[in-house]
N, C-alpha and C. Protein backbone atom coordinates (compact mmCIF):
# COMPACT_ATOMS: atom_id res chain seq x y z
N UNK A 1 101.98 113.56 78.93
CA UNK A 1 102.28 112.15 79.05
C UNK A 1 101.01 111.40 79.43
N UNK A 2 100.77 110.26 79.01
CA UNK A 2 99.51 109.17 79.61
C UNK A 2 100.48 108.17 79.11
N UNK A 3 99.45 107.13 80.23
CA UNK A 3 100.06 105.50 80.73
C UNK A 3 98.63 105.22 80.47
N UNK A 4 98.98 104.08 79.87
CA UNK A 4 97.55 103.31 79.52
C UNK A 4 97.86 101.61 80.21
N UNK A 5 96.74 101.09 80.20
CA UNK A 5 96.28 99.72 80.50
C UNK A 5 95.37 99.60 79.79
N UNK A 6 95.10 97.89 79.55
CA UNK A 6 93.75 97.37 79.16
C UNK A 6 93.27 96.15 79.92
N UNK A 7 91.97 96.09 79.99
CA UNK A 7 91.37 94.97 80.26
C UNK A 7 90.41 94.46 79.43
N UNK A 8 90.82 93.19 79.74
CA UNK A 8 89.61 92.06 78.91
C UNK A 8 88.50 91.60 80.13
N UNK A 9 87.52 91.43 79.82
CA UNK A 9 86.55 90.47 80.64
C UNK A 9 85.56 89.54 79.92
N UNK A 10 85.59 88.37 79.85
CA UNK A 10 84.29 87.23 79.39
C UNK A 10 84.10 86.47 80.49
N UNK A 11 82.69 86.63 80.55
CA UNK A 11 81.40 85.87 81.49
C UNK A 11 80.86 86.53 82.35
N UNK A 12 80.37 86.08 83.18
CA UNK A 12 79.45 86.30 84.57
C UNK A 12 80.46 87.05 85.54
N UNK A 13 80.01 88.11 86.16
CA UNK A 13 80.87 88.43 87.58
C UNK A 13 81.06 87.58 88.31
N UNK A 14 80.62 86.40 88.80
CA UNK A 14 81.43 85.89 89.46
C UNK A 14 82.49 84.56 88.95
N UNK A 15 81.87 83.81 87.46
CA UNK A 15 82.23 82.64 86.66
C UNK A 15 83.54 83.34 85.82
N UNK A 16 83.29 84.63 85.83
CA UNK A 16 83.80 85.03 84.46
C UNK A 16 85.17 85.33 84.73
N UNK A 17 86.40 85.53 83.75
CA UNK A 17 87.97 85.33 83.93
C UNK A 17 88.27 86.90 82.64
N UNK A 18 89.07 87.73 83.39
CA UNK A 18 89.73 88.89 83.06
C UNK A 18 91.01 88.45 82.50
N UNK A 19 91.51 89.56 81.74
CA UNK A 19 93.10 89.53 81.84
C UNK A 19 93.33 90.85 81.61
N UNK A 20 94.38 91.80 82.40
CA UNK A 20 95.00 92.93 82.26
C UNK A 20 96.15 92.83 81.88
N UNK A 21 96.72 93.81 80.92
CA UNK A 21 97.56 94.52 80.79
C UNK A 21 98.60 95.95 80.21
N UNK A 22 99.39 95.92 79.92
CA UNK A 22 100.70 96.96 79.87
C UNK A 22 101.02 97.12 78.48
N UNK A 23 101.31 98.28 78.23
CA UNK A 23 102.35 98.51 76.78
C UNK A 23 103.64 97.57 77.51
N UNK A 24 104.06 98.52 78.51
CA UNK A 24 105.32 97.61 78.99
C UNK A 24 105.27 96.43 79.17
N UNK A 25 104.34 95.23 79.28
CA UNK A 25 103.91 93.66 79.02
C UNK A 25 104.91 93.33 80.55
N UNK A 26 104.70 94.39 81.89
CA UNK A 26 104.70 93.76 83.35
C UNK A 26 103.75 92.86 83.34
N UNK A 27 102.24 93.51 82.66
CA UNK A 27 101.28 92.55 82.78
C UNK A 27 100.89 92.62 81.56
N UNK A 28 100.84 91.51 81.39
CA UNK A 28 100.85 90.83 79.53
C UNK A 28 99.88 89.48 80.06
N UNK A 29 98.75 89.93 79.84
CA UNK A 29 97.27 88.91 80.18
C UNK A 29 97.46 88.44 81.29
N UNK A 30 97.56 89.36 82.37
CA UNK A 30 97.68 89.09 83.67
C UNK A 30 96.27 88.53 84.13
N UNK A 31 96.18 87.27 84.79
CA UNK A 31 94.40 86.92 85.45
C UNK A 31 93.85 87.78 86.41
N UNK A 32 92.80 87.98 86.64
CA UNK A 32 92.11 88.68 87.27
C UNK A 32 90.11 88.10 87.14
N UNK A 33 89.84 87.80 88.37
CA UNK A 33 88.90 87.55 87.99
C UNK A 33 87.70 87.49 89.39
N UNK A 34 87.00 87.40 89.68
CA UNK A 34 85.98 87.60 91.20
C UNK A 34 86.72 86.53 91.87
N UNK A 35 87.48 85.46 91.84
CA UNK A 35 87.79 84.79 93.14
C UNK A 35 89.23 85.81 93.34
N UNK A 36 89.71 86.35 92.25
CA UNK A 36 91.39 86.82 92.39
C UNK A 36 90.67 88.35 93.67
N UNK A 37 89.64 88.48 93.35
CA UNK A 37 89.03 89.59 93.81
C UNK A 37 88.40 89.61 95.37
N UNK A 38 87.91 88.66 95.17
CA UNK A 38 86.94 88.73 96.68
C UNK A 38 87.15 87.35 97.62
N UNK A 39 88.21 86.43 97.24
CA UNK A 39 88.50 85.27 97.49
C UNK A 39 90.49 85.19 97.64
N UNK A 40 90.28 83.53 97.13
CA UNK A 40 91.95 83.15 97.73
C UNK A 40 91.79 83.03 95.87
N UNK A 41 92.07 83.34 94.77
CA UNK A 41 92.12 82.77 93.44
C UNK A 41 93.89 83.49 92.97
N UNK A 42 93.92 82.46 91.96
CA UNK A 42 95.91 82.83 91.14
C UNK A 42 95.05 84.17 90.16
N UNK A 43 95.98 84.84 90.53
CA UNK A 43 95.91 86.36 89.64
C UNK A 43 96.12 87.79 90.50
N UNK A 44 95.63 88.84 90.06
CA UNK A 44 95.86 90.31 90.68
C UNK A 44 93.69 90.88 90.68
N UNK A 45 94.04 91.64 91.54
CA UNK A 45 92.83 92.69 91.57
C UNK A 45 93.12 93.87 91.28
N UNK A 46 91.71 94.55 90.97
CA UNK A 46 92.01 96.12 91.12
C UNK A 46 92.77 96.85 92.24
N UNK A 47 92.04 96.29 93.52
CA UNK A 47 92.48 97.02 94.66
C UNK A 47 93.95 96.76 94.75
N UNK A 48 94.35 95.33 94.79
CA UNK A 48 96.20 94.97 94.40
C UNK A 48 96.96 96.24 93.82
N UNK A 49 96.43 96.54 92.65
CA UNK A 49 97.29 96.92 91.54
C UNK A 49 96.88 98.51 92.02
N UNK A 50 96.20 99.06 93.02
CA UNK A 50 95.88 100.42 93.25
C UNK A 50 97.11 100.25 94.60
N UNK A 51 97.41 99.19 95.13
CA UNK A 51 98.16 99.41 96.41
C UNK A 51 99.69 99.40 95.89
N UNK A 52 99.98 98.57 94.81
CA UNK A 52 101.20 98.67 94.14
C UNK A 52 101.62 99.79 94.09
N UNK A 53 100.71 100.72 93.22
CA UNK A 53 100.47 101.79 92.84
C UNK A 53 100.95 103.20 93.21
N UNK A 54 100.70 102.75 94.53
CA UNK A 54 100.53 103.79 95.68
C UNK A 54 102.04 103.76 96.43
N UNK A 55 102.32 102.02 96.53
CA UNK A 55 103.86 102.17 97.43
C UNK A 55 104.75 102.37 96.34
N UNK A 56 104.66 102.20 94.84
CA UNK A 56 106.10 102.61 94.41
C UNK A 56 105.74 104.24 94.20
N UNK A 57 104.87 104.62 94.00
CA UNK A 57 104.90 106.22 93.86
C UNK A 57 105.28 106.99 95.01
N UNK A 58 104.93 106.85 96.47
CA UNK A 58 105.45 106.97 97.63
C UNK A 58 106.74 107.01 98.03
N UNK A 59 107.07 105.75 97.67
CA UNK A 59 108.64 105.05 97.78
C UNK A 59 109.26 106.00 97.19
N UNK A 60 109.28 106.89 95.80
CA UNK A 60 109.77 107.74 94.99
C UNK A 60 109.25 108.90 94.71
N UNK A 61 108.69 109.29 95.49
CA UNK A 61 108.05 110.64 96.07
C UNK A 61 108.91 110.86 97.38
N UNK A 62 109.16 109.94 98.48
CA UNK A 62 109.96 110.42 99.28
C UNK A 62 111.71 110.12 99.14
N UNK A 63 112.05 109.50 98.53
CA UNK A 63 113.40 109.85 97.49
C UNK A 63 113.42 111.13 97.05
N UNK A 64 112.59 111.31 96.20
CA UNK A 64 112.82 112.64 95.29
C UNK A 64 112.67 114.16 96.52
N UNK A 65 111.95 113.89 97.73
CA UNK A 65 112.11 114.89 98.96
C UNK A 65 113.27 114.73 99.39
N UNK A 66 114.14 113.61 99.77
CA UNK A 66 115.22 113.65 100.74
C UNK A 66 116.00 113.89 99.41
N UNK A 67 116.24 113.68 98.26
CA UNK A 67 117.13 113.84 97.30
C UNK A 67 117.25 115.51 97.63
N UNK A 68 115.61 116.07 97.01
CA UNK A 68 116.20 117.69 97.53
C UNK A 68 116.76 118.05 98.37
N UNK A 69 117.07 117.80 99.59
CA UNK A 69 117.24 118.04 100.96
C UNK A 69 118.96 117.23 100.97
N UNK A 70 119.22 116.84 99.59
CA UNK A 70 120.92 116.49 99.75
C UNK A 70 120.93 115.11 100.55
N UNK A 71 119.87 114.94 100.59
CA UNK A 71 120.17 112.96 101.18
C UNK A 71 119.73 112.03 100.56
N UNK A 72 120.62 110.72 100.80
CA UNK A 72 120.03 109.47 100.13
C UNK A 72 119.37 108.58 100.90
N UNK A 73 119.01 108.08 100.41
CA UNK A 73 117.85 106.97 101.70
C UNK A 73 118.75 105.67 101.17
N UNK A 74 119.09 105.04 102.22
CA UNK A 74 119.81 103.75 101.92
C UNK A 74 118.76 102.63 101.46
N UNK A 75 117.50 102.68 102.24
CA UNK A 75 116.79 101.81 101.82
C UNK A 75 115.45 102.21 102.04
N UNK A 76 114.07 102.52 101.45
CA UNK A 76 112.70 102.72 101.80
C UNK A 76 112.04 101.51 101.15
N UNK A 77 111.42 101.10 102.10
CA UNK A 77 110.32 99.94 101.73
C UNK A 77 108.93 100.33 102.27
N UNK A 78 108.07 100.15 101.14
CA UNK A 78 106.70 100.81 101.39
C UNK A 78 105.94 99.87 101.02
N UNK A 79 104.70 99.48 102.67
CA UNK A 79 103.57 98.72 101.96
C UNK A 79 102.64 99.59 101.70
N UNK A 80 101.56 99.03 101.08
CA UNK A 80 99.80 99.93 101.03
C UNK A 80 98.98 99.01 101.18
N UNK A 81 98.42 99.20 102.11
CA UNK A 81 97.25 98.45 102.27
C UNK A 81 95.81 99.13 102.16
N UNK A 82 95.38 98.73 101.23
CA UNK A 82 93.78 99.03 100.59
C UNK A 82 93.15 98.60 101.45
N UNK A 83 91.82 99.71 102.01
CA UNK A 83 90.96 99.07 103.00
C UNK A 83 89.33 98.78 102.31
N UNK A 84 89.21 97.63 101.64
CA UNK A 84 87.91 97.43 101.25
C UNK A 84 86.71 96.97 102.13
N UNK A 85 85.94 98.49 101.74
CA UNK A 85 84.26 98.00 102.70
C UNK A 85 83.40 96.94 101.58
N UNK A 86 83.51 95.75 101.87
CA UNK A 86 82.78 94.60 101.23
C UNK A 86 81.12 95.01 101.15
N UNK A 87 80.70 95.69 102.34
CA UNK A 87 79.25 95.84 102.57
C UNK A 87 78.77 97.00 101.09
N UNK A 88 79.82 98.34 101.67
CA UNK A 88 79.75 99.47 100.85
C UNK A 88 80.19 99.23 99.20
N UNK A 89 80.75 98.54 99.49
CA UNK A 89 81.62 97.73 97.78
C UNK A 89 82.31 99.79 97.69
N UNK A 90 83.46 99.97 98.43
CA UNK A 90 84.26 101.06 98.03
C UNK A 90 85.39 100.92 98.99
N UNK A 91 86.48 101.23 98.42
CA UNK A 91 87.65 101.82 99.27
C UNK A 91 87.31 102.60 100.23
N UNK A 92 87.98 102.41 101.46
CA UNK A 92 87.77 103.40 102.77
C UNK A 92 89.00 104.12 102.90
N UNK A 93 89.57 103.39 102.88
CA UNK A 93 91.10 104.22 103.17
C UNK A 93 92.43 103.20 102.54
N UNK A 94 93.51 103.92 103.05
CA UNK A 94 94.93 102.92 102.37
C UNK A 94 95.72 103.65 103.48
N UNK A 95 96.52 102.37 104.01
CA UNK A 95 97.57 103.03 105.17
C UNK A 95 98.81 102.26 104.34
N UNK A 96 99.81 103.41 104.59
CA UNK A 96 101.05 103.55 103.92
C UNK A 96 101.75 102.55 105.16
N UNK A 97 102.69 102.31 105.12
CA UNK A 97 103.26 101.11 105.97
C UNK A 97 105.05 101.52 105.57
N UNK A 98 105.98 102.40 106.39
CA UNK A 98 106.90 102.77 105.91
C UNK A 98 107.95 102.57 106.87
N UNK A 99 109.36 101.88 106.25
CA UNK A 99 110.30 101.33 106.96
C UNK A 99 111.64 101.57 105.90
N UNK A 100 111.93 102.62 106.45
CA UNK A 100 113.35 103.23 105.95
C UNK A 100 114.64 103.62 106.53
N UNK A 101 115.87 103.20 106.22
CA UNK A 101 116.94 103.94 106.72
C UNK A 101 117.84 104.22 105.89
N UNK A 102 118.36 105.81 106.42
CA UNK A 102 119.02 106.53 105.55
C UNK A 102 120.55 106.44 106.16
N UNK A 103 121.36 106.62 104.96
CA UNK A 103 122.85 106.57 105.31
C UNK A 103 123.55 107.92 105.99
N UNK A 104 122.83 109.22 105.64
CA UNK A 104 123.21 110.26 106.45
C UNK A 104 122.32 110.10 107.54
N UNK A 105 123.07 111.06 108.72
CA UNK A 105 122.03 111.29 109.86
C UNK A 105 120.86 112.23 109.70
N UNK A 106 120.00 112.40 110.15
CA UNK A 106 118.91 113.03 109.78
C UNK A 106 117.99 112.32 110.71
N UNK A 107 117.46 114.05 111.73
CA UNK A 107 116.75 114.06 112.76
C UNK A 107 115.44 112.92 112.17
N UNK A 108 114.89 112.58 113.39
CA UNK A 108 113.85 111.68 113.13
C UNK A 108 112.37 112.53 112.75
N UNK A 109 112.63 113.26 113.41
CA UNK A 109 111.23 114.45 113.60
C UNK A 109 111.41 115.17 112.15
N UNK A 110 112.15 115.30 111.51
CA UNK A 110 112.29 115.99 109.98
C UNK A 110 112.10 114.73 109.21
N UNK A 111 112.79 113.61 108.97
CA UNK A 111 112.60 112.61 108.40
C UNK A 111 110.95 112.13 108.60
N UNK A 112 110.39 112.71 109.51
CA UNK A 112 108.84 112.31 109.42
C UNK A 112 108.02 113.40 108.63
N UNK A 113 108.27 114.47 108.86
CA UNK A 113 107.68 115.58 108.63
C UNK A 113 108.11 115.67 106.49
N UNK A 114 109.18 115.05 106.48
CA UNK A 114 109.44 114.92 105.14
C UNK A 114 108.28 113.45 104.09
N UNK A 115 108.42 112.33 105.19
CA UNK A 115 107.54 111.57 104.72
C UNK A 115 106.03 111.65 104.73
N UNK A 116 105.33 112.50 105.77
CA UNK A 116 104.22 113.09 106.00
C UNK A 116 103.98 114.26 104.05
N UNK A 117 104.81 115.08 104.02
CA UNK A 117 104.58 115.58 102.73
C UNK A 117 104.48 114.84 101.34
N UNK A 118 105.99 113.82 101.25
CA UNK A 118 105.91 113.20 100.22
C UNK A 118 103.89 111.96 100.47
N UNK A 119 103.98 112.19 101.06
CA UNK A 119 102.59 111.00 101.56
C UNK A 119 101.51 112.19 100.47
N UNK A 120 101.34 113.50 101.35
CA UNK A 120 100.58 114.48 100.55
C UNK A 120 100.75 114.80 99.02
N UNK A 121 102.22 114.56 98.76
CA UNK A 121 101.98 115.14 97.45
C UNK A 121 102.80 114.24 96.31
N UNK A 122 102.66 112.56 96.61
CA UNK A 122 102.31 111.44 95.77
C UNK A 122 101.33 111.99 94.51
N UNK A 123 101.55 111.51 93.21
CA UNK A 123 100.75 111.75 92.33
C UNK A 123 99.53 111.04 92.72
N UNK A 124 99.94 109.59 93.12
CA UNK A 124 98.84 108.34 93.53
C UNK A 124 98.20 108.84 94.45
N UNK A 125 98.32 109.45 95.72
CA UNK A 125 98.12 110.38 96.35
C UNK A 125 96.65 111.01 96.46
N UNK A 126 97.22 112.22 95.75
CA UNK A 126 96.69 113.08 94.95
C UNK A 126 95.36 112.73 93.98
N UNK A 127 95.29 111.54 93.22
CA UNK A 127 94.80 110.91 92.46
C UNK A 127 93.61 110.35 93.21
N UNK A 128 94.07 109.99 94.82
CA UNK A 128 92.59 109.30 95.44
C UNK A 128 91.74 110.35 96.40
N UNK A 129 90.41 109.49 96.96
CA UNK A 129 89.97 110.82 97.50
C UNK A 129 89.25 109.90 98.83
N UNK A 130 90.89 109.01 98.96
CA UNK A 130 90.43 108.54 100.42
C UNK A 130 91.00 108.95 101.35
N UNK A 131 90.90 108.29 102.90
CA UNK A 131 91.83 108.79 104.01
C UNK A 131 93.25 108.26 103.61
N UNK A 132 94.07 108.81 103.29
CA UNK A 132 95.29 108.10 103.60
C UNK A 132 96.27 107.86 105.06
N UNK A 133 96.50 106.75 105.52
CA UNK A 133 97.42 106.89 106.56
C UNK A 133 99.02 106.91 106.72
N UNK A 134 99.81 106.48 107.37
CA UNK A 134 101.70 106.71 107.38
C UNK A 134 102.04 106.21 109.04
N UNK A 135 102.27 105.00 108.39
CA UNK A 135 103.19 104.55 110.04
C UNK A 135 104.57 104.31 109.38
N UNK A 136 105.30 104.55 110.14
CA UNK A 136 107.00 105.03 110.04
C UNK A 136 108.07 104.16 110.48
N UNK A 137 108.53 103.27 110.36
CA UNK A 137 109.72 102.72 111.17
C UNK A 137 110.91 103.16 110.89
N UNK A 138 111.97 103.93 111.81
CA UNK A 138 112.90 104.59 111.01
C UNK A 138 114.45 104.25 111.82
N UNK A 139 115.54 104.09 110.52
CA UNK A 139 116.64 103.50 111.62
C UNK A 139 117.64 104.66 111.06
């Protein structure tokens, strides 16, 4: 299987205006461009679309753990927050931001130890070769 994207770019790095997108047309000449990037500008970034990335694969990485384990999660909501070194111009890290409650009972200390794995073995995950972090809110 492969997932593709494309991007366009005309002009200058900082003048110049992108557009990304999808076979699936989520993003169908989506803007993107150095203010969407390093500023307040209308559009998406790379780093955006790497944090998206990261919480729905997460989000359904730890589904597909508690699914094995015979449970449903009533609700998981996952942020990612991309940590960009402006100086270094690279990603440092991404902390997972996780606030879930499940409709069966299920110890808290397993319900972590389950999201701690799905965290490890995310394709998105897997895919980066930064620190990742996992803070938990759990009801």
């Amino acid at each position: 299987m492969k997932r593709t994207a494309k991007a366009h770019w005309k002009g200058t790095l900082q003048e110049g205006l992108g557009e990304i997108s999808t076979p699936s047309t989520v993003l169908n000449e989506t803007r993107y461009s150095f203010k969407t990037r390093f500023a307040d500008g209308i559009g998406t970034n790379p780093e955006e679309l790497i944090a998206a990335a990261h919480a729905g694969c997460f989000s359904m990485a730890l589904s597909a753990t508690l699914e094995h384990h015979g449970i449903t999660a009533n609700d998981i909501h996952t942020t990612a927050i991309v940590d960009l070194d402006m100086q270094a111009l690279s990603i440092t890290g991404i902390h997972l931001e996780l606030h879930a409650s499940i409709i069966q009972g299920l110890d808290e200390s397993k319900f972590i130890e389950m999201a701690e794995g799905a965290k490890a073995h995310c394709i998105v995950s897997k895919a980066l070769s930064v620190p990742i972090t996992l803070g938990i809110t759990y009801a």
